[in-house]
N, C-alpha and C. Protein backbone atom coordinates (compact mmCIF):
# COMPACT_ATOMS: atom_id res chain seq x y z
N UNK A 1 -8.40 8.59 70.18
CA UNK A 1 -9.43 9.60 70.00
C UNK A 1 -9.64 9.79 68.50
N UNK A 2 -11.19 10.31 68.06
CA UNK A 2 -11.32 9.93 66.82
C UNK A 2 -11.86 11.45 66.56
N UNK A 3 -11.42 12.22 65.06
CA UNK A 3 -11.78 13.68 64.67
C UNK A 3 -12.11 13.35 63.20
N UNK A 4 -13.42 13.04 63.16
CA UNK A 4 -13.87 13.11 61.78
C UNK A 4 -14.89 14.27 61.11
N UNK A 5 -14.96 14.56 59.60
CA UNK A 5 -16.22 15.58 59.16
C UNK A 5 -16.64 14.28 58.16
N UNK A 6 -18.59 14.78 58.48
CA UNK A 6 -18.71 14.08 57.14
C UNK A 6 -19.06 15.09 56.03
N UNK A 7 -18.10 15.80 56.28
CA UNK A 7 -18.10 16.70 54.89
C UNK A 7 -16.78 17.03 54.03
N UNK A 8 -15.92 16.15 54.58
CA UNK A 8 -14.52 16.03 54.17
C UNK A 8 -13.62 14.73 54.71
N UNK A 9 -12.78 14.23 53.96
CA UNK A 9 -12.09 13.30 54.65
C UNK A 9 -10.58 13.99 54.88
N UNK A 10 -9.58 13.48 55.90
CA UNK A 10 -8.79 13.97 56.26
C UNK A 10 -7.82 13.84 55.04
N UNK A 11 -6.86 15.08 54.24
CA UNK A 11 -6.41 15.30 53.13
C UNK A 11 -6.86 15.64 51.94
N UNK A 12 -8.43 15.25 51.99
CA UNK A 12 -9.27 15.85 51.19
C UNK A 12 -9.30 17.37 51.18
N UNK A 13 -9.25 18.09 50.08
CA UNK A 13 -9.67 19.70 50.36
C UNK A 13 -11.31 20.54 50.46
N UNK A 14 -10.65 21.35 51.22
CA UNK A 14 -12.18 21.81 52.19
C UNK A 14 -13.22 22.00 50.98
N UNK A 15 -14.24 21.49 51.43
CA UNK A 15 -15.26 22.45 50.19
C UNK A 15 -15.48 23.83 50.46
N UNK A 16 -16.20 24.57 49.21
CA UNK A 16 -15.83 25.76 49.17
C UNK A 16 -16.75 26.36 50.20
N UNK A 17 -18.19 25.65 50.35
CA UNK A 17 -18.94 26.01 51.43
C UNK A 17 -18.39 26.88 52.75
N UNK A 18 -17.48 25.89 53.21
CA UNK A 18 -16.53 26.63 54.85
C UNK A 18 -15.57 27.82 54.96
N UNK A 19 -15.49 28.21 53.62
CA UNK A 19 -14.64 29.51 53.42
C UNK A 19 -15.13 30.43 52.94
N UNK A 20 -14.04 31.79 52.65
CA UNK A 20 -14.57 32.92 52.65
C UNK A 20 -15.16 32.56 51.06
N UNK A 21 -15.03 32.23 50.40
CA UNK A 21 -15.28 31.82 48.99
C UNK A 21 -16.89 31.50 49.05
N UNK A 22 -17.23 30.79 49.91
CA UNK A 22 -18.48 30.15 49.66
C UNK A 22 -19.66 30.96 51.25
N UNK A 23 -20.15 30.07 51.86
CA UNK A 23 -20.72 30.56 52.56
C UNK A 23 -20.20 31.04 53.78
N UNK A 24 -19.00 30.40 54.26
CA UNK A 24 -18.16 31.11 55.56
C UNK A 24 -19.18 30.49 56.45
N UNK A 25 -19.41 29.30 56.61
CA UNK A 25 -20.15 28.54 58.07
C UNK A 25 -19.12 27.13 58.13
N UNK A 26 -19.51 27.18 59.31
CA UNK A 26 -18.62 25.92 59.89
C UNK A 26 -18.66 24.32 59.99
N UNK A 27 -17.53 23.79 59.20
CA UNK A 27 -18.05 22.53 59.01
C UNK A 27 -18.28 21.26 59.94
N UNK A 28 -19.05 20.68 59.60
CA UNK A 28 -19.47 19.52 60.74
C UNK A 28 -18.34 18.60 61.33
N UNK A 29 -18.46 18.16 62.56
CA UNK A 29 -17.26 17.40 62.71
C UNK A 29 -17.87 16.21 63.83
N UNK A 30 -17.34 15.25 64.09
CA UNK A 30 -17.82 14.27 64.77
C UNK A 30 -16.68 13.63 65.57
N UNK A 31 -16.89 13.37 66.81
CA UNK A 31 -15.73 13.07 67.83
C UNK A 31 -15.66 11.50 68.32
N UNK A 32 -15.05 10.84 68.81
CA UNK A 32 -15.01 9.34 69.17
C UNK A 32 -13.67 8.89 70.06
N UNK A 33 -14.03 7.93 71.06
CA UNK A 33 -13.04 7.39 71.68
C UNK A 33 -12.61 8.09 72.88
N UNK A 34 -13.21 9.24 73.08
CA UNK A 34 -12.52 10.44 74.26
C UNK A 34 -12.33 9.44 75.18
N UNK A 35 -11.21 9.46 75.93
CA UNK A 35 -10.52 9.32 77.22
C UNK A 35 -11.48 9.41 78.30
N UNK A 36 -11.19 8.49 79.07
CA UNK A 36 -12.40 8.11 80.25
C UNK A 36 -12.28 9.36 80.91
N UNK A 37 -11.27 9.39 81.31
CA UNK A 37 -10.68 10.76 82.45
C UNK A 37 -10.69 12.14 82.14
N UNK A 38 -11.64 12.15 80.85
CA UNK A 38 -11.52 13.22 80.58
C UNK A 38 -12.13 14.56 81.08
N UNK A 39 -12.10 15.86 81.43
CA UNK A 39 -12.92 16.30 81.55
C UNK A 39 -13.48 17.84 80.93
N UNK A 40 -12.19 18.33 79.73
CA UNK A 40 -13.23 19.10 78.48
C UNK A 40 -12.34 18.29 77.44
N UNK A 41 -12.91 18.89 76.47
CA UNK A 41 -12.36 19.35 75.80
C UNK A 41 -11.75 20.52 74.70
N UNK A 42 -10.51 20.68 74.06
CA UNK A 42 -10.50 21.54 73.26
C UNK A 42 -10.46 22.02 71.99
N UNK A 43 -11.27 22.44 70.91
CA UNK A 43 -10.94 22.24 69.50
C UNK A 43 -10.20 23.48 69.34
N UNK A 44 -9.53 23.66 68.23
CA UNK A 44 -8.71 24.61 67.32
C UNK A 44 -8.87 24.82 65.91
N UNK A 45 -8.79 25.58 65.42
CA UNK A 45 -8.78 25.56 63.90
C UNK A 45 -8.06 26.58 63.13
N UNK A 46 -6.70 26.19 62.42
CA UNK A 46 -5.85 27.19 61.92
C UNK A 46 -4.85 26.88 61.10
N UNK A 47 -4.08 27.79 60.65
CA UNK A 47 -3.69 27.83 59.44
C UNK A 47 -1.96 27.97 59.54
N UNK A 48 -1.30 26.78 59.89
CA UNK A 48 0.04 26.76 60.03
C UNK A 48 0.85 27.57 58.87
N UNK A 49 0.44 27.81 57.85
CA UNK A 49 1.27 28.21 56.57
C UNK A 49 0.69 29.52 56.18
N UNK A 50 -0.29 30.32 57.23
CA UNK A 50 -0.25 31.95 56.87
C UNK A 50 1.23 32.60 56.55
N UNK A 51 0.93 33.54 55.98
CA UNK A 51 1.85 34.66 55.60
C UNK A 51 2.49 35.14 56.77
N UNK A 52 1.57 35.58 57.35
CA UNK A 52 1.95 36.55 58.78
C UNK A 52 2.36 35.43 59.96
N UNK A 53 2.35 33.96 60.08
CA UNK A 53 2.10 32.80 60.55
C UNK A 53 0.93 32.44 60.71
N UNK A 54 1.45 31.75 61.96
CA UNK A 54 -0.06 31.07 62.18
C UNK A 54 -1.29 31.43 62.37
N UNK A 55 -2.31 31.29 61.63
CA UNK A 55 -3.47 32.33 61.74
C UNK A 55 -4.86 31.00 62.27
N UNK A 56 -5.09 31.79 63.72
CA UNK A 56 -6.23 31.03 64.27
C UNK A 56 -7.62 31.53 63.23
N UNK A 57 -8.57 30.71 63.11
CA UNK A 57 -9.73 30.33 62.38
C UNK A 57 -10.83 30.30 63.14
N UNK A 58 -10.68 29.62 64.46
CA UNK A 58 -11.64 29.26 65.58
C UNK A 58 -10.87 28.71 66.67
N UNK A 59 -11.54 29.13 68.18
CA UNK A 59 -11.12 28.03 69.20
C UNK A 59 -12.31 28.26 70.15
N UNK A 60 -12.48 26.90 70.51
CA UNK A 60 -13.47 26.46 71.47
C UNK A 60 -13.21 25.62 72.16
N UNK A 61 -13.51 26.31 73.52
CA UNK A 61 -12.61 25.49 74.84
C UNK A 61 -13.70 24.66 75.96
N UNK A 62 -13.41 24.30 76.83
CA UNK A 62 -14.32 23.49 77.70
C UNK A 62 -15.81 22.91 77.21
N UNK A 63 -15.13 22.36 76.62
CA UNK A 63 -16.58 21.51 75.35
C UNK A 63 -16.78 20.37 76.80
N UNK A 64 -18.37 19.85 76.91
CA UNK A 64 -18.42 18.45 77.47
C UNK A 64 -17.45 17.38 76.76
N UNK A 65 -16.45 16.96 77.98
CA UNK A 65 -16.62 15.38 77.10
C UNK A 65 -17.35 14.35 76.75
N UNK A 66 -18.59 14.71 77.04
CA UNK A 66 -19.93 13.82 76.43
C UNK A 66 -20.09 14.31 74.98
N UNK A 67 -19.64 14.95 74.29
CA UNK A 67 -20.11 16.22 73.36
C UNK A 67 -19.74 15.13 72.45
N UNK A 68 -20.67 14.60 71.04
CA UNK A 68 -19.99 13.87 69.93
C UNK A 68 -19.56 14.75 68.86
N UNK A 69 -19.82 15.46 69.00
CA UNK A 69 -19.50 16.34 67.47
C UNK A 69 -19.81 17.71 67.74
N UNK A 70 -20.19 18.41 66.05
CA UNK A 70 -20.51 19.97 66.54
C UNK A 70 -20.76 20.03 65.09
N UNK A 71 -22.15 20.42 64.76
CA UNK A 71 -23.03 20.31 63.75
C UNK A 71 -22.35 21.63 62.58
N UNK A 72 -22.74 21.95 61.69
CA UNK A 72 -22.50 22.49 60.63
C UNK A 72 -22.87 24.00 61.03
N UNK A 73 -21.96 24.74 60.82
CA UNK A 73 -22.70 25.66 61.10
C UNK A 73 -23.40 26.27 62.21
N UNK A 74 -22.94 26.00 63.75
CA UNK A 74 -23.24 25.59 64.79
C UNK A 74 -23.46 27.48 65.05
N UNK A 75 -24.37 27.36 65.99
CA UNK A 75 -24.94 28.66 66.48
C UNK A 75 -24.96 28.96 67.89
N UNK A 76 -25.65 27.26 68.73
CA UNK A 76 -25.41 27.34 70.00
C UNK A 76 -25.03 26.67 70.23
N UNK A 77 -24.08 26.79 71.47
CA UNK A 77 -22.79 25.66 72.16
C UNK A 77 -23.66 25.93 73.40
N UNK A 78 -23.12 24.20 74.06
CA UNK A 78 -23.55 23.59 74.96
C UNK A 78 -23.25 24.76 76.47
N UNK A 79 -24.02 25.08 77.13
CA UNK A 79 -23.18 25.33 78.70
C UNK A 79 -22.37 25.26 78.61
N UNK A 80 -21.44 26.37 79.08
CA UNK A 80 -20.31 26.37 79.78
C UNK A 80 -18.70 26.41 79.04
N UNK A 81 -19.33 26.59 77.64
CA UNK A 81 -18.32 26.22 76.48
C UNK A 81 -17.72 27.56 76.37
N UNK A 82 -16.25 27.77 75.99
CA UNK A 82 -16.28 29.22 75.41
C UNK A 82 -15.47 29.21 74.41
N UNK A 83 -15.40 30.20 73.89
CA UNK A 83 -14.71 30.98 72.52
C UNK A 83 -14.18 31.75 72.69
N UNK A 84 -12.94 31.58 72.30
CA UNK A 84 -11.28 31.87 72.18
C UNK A 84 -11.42 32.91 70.94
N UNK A 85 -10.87 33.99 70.89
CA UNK A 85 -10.29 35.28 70.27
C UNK A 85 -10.00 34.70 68.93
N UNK A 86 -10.10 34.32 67.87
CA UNK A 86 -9.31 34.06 66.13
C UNK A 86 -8.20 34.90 65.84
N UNK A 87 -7.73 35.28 64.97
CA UNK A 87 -6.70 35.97 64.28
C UNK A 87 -7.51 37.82 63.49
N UNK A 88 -8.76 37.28 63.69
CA UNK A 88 -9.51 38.47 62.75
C UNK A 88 -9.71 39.50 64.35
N UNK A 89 -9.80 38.93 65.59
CA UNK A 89 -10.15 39.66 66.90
C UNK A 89 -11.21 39.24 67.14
N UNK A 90 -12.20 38.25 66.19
CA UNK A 90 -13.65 37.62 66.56
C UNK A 90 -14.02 36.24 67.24
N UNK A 91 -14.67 36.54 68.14
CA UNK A 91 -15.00 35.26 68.57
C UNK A 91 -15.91 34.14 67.80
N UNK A 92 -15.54 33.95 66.86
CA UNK A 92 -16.55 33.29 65.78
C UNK A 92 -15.47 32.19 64.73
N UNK A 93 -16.39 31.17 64.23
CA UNK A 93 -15.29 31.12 62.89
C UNK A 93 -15.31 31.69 62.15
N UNK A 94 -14.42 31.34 61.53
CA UNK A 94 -13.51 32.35 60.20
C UNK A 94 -13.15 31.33 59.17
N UNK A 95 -13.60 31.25 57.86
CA UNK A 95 -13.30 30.37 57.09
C UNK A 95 -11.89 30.44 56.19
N UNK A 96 -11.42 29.58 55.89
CA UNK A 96 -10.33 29.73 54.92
C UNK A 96 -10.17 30.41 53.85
N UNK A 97 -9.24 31.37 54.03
CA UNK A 97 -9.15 32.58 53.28
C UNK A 97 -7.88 32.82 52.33
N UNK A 98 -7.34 31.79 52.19
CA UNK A 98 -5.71 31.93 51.91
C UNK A 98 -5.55 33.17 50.56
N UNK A 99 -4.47 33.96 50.94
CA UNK A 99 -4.41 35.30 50.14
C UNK A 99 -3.25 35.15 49.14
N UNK A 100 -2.51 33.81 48.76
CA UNK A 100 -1.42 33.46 48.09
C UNK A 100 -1.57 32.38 47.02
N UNK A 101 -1.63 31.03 48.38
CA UNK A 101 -1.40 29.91 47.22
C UNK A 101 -2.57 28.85 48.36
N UNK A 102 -2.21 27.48 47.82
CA UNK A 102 -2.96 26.07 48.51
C UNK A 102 -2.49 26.50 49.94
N UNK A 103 -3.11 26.52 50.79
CA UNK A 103 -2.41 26.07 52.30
C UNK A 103 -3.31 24.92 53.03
N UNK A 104 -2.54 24.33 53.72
CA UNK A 104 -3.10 23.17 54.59
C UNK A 104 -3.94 23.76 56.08
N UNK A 105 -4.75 23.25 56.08
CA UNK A 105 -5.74 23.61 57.10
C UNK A 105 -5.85 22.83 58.01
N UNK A 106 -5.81 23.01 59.73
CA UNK A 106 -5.51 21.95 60.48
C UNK A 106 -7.09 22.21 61.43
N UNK A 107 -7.91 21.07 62.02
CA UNK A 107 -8.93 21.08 62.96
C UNK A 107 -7.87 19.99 64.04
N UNK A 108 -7.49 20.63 64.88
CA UNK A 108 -7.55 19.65 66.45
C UNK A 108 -8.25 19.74 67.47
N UNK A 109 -8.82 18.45 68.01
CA UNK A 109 -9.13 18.34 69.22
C UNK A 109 -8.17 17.50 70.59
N UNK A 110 -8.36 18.40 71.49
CA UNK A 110 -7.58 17.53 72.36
C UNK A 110 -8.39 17.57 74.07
N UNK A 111 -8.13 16.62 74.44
CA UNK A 111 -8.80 16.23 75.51
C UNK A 111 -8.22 16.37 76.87
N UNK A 112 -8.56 17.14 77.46
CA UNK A 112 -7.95 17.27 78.95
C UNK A 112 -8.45 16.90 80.09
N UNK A 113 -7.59 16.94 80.88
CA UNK A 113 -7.99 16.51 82.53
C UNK A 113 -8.55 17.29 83.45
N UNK A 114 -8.78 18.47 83.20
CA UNK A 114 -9.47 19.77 83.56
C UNK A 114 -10.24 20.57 82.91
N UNK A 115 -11.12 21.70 83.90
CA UNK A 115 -11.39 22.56 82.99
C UNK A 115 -10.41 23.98 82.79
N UNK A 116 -10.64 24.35 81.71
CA UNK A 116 -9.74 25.50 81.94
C UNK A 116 -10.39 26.70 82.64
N UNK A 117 -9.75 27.73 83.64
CA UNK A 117 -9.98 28.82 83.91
C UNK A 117 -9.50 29.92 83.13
N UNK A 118 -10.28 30.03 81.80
CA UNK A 118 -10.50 31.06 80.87
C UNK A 118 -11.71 31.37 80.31
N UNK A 119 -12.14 32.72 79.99
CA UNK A 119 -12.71 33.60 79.63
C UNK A 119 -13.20 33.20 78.04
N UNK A 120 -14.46 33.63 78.08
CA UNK A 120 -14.57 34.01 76.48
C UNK A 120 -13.37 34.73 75.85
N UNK A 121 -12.95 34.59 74.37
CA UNK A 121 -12.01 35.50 74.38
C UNK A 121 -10.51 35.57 74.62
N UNK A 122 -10.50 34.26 75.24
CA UNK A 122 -8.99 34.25 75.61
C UNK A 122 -8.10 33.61 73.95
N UNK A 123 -6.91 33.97 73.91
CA UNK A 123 -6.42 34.28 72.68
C UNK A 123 -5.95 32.38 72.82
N UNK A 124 -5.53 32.21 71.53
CA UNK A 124 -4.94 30.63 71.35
C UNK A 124 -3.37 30.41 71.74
N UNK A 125 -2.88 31.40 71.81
CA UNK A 125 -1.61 31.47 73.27
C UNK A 125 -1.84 31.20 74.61
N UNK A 126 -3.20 31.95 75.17
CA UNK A 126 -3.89 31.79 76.31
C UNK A 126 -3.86 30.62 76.60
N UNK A 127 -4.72 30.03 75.60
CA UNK A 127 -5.48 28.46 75.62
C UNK A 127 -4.49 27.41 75.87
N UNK A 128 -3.40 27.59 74.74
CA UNK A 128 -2.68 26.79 74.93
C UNK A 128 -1.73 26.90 76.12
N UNK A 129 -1.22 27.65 76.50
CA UNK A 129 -0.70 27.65 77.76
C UNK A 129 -1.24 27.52 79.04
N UNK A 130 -2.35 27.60 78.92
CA UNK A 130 -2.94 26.50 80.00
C UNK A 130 -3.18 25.05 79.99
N UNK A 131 -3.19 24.45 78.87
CA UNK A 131 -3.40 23.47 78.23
C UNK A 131 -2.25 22.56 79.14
N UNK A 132 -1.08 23.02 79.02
CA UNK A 132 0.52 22.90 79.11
C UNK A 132 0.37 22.01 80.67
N UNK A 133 0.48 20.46 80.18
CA UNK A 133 0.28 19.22 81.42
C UNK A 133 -0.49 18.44 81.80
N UNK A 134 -1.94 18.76 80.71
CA UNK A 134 -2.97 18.70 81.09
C UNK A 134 -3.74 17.58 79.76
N UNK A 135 -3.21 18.10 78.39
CA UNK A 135 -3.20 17.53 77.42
C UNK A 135 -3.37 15.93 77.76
N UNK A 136 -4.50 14.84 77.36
CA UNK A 136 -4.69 13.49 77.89
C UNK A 136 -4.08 12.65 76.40
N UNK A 137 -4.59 13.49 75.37
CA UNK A 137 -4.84 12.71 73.80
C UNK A 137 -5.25 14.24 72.89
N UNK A 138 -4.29 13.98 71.71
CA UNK A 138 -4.80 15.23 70.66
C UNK A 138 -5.22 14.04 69.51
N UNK A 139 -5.69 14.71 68.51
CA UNK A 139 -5.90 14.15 67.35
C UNK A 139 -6.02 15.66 66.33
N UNK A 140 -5.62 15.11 65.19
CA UNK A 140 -5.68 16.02 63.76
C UNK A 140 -6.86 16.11 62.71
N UNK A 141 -6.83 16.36 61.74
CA UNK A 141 -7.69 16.31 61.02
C UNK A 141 -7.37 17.45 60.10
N UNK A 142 -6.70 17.60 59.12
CA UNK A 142 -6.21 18.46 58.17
C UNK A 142 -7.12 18.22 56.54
N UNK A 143 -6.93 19.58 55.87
CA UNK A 143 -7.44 19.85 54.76
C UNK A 143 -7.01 21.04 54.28
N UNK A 144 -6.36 20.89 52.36
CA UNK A 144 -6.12 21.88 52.15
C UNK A 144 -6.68 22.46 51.53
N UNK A 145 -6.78 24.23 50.96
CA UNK A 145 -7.79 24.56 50.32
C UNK A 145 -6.89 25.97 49.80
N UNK A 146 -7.28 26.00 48.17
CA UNK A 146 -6.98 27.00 47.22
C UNK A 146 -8.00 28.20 46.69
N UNK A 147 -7.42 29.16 47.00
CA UNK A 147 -8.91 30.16 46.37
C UNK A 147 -9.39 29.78 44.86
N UNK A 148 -10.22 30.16 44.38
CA UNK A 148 -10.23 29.78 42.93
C UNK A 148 -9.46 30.57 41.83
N UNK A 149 -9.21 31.74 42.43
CA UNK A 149 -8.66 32.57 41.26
C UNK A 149 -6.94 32.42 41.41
N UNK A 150 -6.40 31.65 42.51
CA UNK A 150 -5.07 31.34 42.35
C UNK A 150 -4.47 30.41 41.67
């Protein structure tokens, strides 16, 4: 399975556009290879090296697996898609905000054999614990990013 942006390469750091720094919209991403058997999928987006831990960014669940990507800045999602709770309580993204130092920024998608029975809203504990057997193929796609004044 393939998780690319063409607005970053994987290890490259985020531009400032996708964070709270710049415009706070969401960056483009493009998908490849999904699993025949698949039937959603799920993206994530978060921040393994928060302060408080792990701080969700975005999650969006029961994507088509026909779906190639998810445009810049995306406004409307396909049928049937939903959005998972962040770390802020919003169903929205949330751009990289780090309040310290550099932290690494992770986008996964992973592809499942079902759909999930969850709600708009359901938290990224939720998600993932339903996830739990179902998981076909994940893939990564990391980037780190420094405020400017740190």
């Amino acid at each position: 399975m393939i998780l690319t942006s063409p607005a970053f390469k994987n290890g490259e750091h985020l531009p400032r556009m996708y964070t709270c720094d710049g415009e706070n919209i969401s960056p483009p991403f493009s998908f490849g290879e999904i699993p025949k058997n698949t039937k959603s999928l799920v993206f994530i987006h978060d921040d393994p090296e928060a302060i408080a831990g792990n701080w969700t960014h975005w999650i969006l669940f029961n994507l088509p697996p026909s779906l190639n990507g998810l445009e810049e800045n995306i406004k409307k999602l396909p049928n049937g898609v939903k959005v998972g709770k962040n770390s802020w309580g919003k169903l929205e993204y949330g751009g990289a905000c780090p309040p310290d130092k550099e932290h690494r920024y992770e986008f996964k998608l992973y592809a499942l054999d079902c759909i999930l029975s969850l709600e708009n809203g359901a938290s990224k504990e939720e998600v993932e614990q339903a996830m739990v057997g179902h998981v076909l193929e994940e893939v990564l796609l990391s980037s780190p990013y420094k405020r400017p004044f740190h």
